[in-house]
N, C-alpha and C. Protein backbone atom coordinates (compact mmCIF):
# COMPACT_ATOMS: atom_id res chain seq x y z
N UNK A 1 -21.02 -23.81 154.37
CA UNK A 1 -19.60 -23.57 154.25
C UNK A 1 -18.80 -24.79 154.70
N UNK A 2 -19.51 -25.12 155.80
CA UNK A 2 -18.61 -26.81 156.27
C UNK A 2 -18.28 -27.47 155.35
N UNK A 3 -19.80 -27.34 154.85
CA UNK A 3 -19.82 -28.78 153.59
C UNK A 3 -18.85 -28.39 152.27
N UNK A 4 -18.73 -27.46 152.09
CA UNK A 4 -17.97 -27.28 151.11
C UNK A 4 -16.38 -27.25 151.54
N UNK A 5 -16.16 -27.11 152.30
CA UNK A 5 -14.52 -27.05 152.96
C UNK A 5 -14.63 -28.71 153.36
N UNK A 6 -15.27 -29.27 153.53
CA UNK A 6 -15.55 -30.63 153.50
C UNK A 6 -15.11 -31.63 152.61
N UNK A 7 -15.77 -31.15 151.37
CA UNK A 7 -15.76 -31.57 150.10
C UNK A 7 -13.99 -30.99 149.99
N UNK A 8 -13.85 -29.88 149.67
CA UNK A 8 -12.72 -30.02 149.21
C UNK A 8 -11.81 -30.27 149.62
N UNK A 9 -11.26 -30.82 151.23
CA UNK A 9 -10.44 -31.48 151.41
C UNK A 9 -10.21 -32.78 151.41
N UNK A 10 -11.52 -33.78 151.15
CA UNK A 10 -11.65 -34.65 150.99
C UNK A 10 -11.39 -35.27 149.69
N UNK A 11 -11.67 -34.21 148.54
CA UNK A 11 -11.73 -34.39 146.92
C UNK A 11 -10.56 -34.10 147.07
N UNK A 12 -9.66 -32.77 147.85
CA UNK A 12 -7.96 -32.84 147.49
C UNK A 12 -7.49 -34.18 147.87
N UNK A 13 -7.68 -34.66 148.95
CA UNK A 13 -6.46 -35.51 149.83
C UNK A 13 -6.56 -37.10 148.84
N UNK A 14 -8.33 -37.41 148.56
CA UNK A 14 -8.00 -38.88 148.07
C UNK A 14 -7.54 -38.38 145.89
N UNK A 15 -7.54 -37.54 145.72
CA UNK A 15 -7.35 -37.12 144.18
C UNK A 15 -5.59 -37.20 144.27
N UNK A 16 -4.91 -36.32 145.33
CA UNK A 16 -3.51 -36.75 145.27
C UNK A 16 -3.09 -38.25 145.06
N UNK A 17 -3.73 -39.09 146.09
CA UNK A 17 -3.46 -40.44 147.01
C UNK A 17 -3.60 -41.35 145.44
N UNK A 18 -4.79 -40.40 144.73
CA UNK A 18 -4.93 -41.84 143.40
C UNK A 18 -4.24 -41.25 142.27
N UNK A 19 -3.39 -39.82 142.49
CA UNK A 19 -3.02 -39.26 141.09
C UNK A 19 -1.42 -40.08 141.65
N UNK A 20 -0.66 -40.14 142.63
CA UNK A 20 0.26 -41.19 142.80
C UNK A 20 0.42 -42.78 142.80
N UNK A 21 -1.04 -43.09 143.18
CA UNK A 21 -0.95 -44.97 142.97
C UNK A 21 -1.38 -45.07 141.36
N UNK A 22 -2.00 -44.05 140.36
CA UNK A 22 -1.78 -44.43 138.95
C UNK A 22 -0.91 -43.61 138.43
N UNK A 23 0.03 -42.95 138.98
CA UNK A 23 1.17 -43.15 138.56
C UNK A 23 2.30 -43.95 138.53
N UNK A 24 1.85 -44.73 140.10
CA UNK A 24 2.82 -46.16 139.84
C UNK A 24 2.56 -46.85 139.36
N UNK A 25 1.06 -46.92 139.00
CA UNK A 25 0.28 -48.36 138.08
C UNK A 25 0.98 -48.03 136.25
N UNK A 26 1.33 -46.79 136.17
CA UNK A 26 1.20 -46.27 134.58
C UNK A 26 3.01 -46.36 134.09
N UNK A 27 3.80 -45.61 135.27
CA UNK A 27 5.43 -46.02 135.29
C UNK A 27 5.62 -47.47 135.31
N UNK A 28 4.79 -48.65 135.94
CA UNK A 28 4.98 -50.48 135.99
C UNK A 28 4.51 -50.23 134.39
N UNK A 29 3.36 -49.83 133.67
CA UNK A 29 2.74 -49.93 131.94
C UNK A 29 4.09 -49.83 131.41
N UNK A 30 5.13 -48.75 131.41
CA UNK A 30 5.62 -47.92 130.47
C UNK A 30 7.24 -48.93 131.02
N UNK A 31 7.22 -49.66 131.69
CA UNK A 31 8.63 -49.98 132.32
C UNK A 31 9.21 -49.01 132.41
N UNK A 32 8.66 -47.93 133.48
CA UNK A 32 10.03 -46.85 133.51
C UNK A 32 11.09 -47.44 134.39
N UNK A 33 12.08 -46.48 134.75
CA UNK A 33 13.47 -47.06 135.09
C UNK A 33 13.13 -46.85 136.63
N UNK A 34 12.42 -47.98 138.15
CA UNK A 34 12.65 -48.04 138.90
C UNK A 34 13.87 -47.69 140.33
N UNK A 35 15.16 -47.49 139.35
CA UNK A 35 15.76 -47.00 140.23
C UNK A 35 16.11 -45.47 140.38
N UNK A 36 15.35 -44.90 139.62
CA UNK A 36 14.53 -43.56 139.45
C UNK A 36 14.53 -43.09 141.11
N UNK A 37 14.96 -42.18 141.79
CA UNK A 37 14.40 -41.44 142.88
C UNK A 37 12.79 -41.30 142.93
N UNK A 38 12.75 -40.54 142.19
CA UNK A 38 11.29 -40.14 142.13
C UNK A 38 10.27 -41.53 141.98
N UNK A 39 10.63 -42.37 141.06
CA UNK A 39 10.26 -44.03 141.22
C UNK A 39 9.98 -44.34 142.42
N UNK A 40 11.21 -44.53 142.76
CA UNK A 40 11.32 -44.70 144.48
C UNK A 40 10.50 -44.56 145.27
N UNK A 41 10.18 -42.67 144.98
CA UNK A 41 9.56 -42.38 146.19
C UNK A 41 7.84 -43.30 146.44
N UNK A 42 7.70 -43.17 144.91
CA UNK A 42 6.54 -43.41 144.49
C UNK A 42 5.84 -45.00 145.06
N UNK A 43 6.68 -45.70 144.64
CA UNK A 43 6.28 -46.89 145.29
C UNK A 43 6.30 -47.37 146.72
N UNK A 44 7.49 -46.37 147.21
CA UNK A 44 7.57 -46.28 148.85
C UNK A 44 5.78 -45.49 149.89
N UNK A 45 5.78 -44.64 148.70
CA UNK A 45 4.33 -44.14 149.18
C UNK A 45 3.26 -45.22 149.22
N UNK A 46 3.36 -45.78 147.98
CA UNK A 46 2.05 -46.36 147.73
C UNK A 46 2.17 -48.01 148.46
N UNK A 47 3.36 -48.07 148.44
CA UNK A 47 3.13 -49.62 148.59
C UNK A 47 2.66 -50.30 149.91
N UNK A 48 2.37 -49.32 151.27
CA UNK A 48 1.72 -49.74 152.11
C UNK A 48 -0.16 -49.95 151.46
N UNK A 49 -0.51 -49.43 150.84
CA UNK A 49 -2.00 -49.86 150.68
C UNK A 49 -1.82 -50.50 149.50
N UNK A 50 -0.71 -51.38 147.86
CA UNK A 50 -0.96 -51.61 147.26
C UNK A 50 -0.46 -53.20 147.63
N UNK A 51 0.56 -52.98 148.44
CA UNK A 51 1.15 -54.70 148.71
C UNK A 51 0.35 -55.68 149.53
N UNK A 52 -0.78 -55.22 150.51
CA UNK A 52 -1.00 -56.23 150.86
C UNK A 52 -2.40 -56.71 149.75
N UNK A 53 -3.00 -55.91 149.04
CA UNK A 53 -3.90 -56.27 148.07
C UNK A 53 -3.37 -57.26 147.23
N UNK A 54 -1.66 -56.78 146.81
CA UNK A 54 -1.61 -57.93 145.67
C UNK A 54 -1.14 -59.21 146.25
N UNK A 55 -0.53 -59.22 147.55
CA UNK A 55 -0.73 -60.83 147.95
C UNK A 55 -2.38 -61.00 147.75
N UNK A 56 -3.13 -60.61 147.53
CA UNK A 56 -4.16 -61.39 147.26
C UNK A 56 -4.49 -61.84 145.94
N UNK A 57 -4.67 -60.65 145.14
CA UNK A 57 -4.43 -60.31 143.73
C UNK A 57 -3.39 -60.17 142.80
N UNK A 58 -3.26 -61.21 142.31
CA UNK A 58 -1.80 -60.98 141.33
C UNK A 58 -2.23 -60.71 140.13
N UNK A 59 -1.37 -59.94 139.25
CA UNK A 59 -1.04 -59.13 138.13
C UNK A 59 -1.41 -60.11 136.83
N UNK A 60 -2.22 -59.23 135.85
CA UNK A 60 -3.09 -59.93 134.74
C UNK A 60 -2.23 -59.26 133.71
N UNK A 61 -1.15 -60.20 133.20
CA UNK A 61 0.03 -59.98 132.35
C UNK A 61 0.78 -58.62 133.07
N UNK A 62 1.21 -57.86 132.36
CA UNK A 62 1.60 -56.30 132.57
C UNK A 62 0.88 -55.83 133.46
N UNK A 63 -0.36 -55.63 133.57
CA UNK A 63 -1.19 -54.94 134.86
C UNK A 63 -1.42 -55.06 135.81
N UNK A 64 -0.61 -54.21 136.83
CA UNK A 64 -0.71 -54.57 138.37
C UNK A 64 -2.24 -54.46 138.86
N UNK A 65 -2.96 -55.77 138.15
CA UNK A 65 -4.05 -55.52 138.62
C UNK A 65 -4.87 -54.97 140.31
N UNK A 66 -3.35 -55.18 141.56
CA UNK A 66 -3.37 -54.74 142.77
C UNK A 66 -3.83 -53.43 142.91
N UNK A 67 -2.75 -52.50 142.24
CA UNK A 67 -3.02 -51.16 141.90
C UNK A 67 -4.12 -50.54 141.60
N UNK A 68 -4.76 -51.62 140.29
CA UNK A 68 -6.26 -50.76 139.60
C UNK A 68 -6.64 -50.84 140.40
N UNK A 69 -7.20 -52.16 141.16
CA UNK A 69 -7.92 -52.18 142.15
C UNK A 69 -7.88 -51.25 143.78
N UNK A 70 -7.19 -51.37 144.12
CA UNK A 70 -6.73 -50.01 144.96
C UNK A 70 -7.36 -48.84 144.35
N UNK A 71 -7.08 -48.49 143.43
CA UNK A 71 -7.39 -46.70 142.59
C UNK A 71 -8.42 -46.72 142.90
N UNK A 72 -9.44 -47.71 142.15
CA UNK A 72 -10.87 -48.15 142.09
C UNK A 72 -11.64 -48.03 143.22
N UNK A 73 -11.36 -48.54 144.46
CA UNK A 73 -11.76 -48.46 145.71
C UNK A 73 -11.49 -47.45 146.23
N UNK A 74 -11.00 -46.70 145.96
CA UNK A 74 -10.65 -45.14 146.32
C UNK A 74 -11.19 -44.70 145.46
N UNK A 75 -11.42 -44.46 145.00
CA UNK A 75 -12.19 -44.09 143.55
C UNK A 75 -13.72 -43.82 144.20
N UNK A 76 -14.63 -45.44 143.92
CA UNK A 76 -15.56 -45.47 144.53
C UNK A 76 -15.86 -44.71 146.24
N UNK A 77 -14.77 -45.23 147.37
CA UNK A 77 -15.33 -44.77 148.17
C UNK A 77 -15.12 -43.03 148.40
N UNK A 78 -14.39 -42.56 147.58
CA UNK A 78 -14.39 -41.08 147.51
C UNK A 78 -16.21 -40.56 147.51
N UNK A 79 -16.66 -41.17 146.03
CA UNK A 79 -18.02 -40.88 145.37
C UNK A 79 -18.91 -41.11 146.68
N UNK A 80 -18.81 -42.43 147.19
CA UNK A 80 -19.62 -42.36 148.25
C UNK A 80 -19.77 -41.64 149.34
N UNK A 81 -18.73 -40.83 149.48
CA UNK A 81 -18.34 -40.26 151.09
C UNK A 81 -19.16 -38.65 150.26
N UNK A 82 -18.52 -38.11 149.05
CA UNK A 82 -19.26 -37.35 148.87
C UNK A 82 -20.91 -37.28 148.53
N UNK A 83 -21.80 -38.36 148.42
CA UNK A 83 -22.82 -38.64 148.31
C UNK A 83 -23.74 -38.06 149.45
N UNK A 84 -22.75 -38.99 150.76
CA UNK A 84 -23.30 -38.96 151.67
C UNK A 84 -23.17 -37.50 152.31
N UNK A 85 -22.25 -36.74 151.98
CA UNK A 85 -22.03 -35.49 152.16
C UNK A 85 -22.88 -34.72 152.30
N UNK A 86 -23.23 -34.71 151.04
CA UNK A 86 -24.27 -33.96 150.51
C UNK A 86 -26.14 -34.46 150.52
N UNK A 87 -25.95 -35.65 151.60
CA UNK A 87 -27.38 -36.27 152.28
C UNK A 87 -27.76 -37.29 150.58
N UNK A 88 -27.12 -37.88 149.61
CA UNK A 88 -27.36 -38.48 148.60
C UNK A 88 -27.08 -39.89 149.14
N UNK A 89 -28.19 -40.87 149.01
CA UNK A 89 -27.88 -42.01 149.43
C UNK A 89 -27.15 -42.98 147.80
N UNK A 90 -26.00 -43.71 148.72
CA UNK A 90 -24.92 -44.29 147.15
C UNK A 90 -25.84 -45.35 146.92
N UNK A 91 -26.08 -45.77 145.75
CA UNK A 91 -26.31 -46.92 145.20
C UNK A 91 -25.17 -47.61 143.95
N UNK A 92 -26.00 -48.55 143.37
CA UNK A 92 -24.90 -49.25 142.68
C UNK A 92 -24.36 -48.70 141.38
N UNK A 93 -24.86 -47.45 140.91
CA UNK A 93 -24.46 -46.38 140.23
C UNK A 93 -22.71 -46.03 140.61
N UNK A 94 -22.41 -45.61 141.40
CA UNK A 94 -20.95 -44.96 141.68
C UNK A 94 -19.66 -46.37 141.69
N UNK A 95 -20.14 -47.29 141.16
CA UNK A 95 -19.64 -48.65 140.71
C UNK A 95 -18.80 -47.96 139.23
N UNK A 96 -19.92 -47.43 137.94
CA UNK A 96 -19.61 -47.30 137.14
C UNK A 96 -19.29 -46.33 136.83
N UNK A 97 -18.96 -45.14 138.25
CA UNK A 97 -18.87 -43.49 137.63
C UNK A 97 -17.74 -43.58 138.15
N UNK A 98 -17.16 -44.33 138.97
CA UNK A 98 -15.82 -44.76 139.46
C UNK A 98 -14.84 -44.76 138.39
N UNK A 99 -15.21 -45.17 137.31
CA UNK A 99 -14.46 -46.04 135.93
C UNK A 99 -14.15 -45.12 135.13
N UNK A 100 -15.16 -43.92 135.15
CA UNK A 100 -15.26 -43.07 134.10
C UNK A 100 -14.75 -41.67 134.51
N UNK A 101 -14.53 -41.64 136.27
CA UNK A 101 -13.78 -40.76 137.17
C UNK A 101 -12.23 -40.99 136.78
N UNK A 102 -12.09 -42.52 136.93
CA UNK A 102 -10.42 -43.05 137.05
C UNK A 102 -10.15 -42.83 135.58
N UNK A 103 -11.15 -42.96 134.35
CA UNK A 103 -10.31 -42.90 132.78
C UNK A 103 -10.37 -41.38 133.26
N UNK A 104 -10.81 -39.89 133.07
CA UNK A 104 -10.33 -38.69 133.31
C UNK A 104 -9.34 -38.93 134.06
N UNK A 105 -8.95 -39.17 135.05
CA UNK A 105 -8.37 -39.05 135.54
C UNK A 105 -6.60 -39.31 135.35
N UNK A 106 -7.26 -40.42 134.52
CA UNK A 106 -5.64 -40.96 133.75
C UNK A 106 -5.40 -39.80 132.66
N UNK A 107 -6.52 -39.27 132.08
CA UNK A 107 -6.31 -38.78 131.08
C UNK A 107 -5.19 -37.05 131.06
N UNK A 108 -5.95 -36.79 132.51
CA UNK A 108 -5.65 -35.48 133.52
C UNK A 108 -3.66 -35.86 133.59
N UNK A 109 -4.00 -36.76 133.94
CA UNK A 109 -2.46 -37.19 134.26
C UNK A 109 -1.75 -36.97 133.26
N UNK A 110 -1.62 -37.96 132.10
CA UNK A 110 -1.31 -37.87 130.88
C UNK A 110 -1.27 -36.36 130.51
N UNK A 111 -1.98 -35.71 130.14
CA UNK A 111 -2.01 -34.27 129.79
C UNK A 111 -1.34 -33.18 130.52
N UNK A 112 -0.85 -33.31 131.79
CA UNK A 112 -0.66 -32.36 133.10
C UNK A 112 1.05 -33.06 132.58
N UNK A 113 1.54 -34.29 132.36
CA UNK A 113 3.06 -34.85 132.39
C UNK A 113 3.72 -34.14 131.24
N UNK A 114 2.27 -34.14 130.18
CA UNK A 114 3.12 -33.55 128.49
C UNK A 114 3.55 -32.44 128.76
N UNK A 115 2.27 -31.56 129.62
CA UNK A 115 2.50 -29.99 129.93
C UNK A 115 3.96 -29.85 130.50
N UNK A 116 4.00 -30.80 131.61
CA UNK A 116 5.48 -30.20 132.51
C UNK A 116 6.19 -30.50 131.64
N UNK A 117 6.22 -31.55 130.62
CA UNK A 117 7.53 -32.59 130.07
C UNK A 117 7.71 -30.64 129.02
N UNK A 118 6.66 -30.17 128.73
CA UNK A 118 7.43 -29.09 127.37
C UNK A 118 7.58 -28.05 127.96
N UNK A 119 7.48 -27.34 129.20
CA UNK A 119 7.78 -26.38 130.28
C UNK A 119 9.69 -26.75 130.60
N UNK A 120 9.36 -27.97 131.17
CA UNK A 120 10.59 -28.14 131.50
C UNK A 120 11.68 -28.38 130.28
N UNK A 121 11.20 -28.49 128.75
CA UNK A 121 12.04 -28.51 127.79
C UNK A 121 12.52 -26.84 127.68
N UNK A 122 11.60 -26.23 128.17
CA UNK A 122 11.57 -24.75 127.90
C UNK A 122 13.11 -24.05 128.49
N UNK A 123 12.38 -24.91 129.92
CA UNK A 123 13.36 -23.90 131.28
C UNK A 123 14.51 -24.09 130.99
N UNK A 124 15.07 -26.09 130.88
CA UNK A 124 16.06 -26.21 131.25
C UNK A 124 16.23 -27.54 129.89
N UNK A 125 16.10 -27.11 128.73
CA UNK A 125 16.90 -27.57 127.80
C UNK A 125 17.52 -29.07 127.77
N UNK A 126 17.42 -29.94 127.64
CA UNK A 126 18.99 -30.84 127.97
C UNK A 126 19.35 -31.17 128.98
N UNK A 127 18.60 -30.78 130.26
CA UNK A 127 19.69 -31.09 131.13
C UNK A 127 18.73 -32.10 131.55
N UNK A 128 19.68 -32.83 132.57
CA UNK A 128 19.22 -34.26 133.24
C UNK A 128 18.44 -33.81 134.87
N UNK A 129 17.66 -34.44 134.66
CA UNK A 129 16.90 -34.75 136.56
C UNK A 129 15.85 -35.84 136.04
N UNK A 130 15.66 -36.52 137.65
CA UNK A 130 15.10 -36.93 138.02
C UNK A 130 13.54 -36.94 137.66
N UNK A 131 13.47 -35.96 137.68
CA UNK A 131 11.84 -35.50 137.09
C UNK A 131 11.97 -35.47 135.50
N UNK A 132 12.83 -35.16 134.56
CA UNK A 132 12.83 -35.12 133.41
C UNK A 132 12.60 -36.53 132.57
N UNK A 133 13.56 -37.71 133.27
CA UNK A 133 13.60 -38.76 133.23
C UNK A 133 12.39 -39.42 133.30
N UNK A 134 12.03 -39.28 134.48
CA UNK A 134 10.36 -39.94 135.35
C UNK A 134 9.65 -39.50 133.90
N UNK A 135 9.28 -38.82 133.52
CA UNK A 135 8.34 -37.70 132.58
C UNK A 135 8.57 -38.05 131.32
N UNK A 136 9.92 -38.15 131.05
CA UNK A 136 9.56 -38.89 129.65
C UNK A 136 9.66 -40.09 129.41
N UNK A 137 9.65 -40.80 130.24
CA UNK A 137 9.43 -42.40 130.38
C UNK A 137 7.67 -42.27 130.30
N UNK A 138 7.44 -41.35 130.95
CA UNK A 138 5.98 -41.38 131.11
C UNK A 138 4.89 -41.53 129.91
N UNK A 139 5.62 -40.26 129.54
CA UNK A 139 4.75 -39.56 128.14
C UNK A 139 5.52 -40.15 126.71
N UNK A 140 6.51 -40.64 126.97
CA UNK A 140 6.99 -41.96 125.49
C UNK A 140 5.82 -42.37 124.71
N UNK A 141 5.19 -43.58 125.41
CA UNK A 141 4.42 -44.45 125.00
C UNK A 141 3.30 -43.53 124.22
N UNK A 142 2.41 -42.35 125.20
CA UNK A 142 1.77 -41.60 124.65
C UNK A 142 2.15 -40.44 122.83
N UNK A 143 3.41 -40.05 123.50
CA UNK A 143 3.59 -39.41 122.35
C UNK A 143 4.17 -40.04 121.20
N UNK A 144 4.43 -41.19 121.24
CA UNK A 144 5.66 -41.94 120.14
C UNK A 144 4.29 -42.29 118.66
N UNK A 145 2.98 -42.39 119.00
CA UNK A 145 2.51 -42.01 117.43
C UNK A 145 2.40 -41.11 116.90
N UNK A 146 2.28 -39.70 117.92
CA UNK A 146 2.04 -38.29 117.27
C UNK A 146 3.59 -38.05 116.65
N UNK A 147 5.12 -38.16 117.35
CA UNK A 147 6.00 -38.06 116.67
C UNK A 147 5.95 -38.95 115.26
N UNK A 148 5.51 -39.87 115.41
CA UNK A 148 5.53 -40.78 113.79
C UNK A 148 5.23 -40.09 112.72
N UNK A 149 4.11 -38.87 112.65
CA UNK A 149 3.36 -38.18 112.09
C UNK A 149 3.29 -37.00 111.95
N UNK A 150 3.80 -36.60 112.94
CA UNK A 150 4.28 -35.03 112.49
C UNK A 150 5.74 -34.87 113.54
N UNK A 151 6.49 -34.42 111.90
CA UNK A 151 8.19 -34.27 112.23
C UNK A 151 8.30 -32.65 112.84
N UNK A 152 8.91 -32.73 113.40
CA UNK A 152 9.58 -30.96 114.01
C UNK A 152 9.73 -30.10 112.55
N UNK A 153 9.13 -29.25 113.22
CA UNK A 153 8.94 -27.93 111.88
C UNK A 153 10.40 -26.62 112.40
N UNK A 154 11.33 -26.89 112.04
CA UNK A 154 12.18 -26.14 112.13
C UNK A 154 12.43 -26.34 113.56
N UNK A 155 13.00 -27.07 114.29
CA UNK A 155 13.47 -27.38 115.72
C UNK A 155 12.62 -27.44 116.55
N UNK A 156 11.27 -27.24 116.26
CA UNK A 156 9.78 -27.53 116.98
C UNK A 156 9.46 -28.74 116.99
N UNK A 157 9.17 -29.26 118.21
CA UNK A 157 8.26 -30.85 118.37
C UNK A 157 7.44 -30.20 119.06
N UNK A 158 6.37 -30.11 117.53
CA UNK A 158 4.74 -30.33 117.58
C UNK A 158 3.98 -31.43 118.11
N UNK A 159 4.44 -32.68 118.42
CA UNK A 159 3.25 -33.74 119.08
C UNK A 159 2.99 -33.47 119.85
N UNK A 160 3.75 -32.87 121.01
CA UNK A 160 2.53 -32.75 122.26
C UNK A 160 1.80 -31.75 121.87
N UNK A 161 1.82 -30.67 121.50
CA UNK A 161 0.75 -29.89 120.78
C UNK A 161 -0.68 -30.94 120.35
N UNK A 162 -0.21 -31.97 119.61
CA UNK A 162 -1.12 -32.82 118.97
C UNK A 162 -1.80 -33.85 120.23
N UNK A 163 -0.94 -34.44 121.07
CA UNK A 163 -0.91 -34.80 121.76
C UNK A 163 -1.79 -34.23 123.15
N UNK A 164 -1.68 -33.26 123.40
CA UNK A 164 -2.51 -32.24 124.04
C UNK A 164 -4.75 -32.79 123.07
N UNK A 165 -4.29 -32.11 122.21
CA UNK A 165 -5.43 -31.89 121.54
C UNK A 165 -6.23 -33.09 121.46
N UNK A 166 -5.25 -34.42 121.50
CA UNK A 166 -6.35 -35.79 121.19
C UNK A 166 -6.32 -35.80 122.80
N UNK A 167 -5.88 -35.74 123.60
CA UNK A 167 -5.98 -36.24 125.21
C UNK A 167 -7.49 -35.35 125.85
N UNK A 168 -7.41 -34.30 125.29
CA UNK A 168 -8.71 -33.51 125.82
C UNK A 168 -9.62 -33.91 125.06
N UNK A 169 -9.77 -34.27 123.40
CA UNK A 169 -11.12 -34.84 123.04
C UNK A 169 -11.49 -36.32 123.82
N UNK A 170 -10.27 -36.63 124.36
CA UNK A 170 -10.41 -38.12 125.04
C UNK A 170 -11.41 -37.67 126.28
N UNK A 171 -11.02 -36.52 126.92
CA UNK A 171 -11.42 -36.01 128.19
C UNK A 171 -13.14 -36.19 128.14
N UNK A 172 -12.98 -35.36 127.05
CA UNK A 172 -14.87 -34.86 126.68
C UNK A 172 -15.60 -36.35 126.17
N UNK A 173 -15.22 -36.90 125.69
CA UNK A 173 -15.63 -38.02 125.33
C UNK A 173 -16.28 -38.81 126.62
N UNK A 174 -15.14 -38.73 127.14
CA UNK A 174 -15.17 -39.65 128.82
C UNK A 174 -16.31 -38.85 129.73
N UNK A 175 -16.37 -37.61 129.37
CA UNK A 175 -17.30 -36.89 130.46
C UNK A 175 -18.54 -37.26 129.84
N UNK A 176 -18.93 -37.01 128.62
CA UNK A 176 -19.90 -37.51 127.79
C UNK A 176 -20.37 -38.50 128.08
N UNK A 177 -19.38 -39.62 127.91
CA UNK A 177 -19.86 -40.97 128.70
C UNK A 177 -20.38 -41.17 129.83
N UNK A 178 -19.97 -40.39 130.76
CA UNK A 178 -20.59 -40.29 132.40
C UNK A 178 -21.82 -39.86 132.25
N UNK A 179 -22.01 -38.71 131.73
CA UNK A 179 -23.19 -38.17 131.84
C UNK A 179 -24.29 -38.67 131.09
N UNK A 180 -23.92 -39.73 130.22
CA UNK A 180 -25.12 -40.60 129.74
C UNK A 180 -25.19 -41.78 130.42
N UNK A 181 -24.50 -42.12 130.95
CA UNK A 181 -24.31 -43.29 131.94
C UNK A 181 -25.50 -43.11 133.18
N UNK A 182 -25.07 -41.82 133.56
CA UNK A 182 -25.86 -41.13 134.87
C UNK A 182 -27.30 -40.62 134.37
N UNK A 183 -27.75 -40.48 133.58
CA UNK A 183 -29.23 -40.32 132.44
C UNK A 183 -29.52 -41.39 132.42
């Protein structure tokens, strides 16, 4: 029972810690609008463990390469801590399950933003916040080919529908990949 109350506060606390530093890595992708509150908060969180990395590491065009790297190392040492958890000694394996943890993981993201972005079209229509803003700065980039391709069917925007559907074959794909990776 330890071990499992173990595990899951450990899998909650560093899964938040990296579902917010790639969200600041993915809002820097998308140029969302920084003076965003929610922006704000975001980089105020993260930027004690992402700033002193990138004085070391500076940014490879657009990509705060500081950030990946951060995720990554959290990433990895998550895998390891649960390894050892569970009496599994880490080897150089959780290098590459790290990669294939962090693409789900983006993917989770992506898919969980469309969800709120058409909930919150639901609730509250039109109106402006903070979070509405953040969210579709987010999910733009993602959804702007599925809108190319399929137009609203009578006041319906179907892409995230579509959008939904390619992000989870992305999912399975990615798990697929792990698990032949790990074979």
């Amino acid at each position: 029972m330890m071990t499992e109350i173990s595990e899951f506060l450990l899998v909650a606390l560093s899964h938040l810690i990296l579902f917010v530093i790639l969200l600041r890595l993915y809002l820097q992708l998308v140029r969302a609008n920084f003076r965003n509150p929610l922006a704000q908060a975001i980089v105020q969180l993260t930027s004690p463990i992402v700033v002193p990395v990138r004085r070391i590491i500076p940014p490879i065009g657009q990509v705060d390469t500081a950030t990946l790297i951060v995720a990554y190392a959290i990433q990895v040492l998550l895998i390891a801590c649960l390894w050892l958890l569970y009496g599994i000694q880490p080897n150089a394996s959780i290098f590459g399950i790290a990669v294939f943890e962090l693409a789900a993981m983006s993917i989770k993201l992506f898919l969980w933003s469309i969800v709120i972005m058409v909930v919150l079209s639901w609730v509250a229509p039109g109106n402006y916040s903070p979070a509405n803003a953040l969210i579709d700065e987010l999910t733009r980039p993602v959804l702007q080919p599925f809108r190319r391709w399929i137009k609203p069917v009578g006041g319906f925007d179907l892409s995230p529908l579509a959008a939904i559907l390619a992000l989870n074959v992305g999912l399975i794909i990615v798990n697929n990949l792990k698990r032949s990776f790990l074979s």
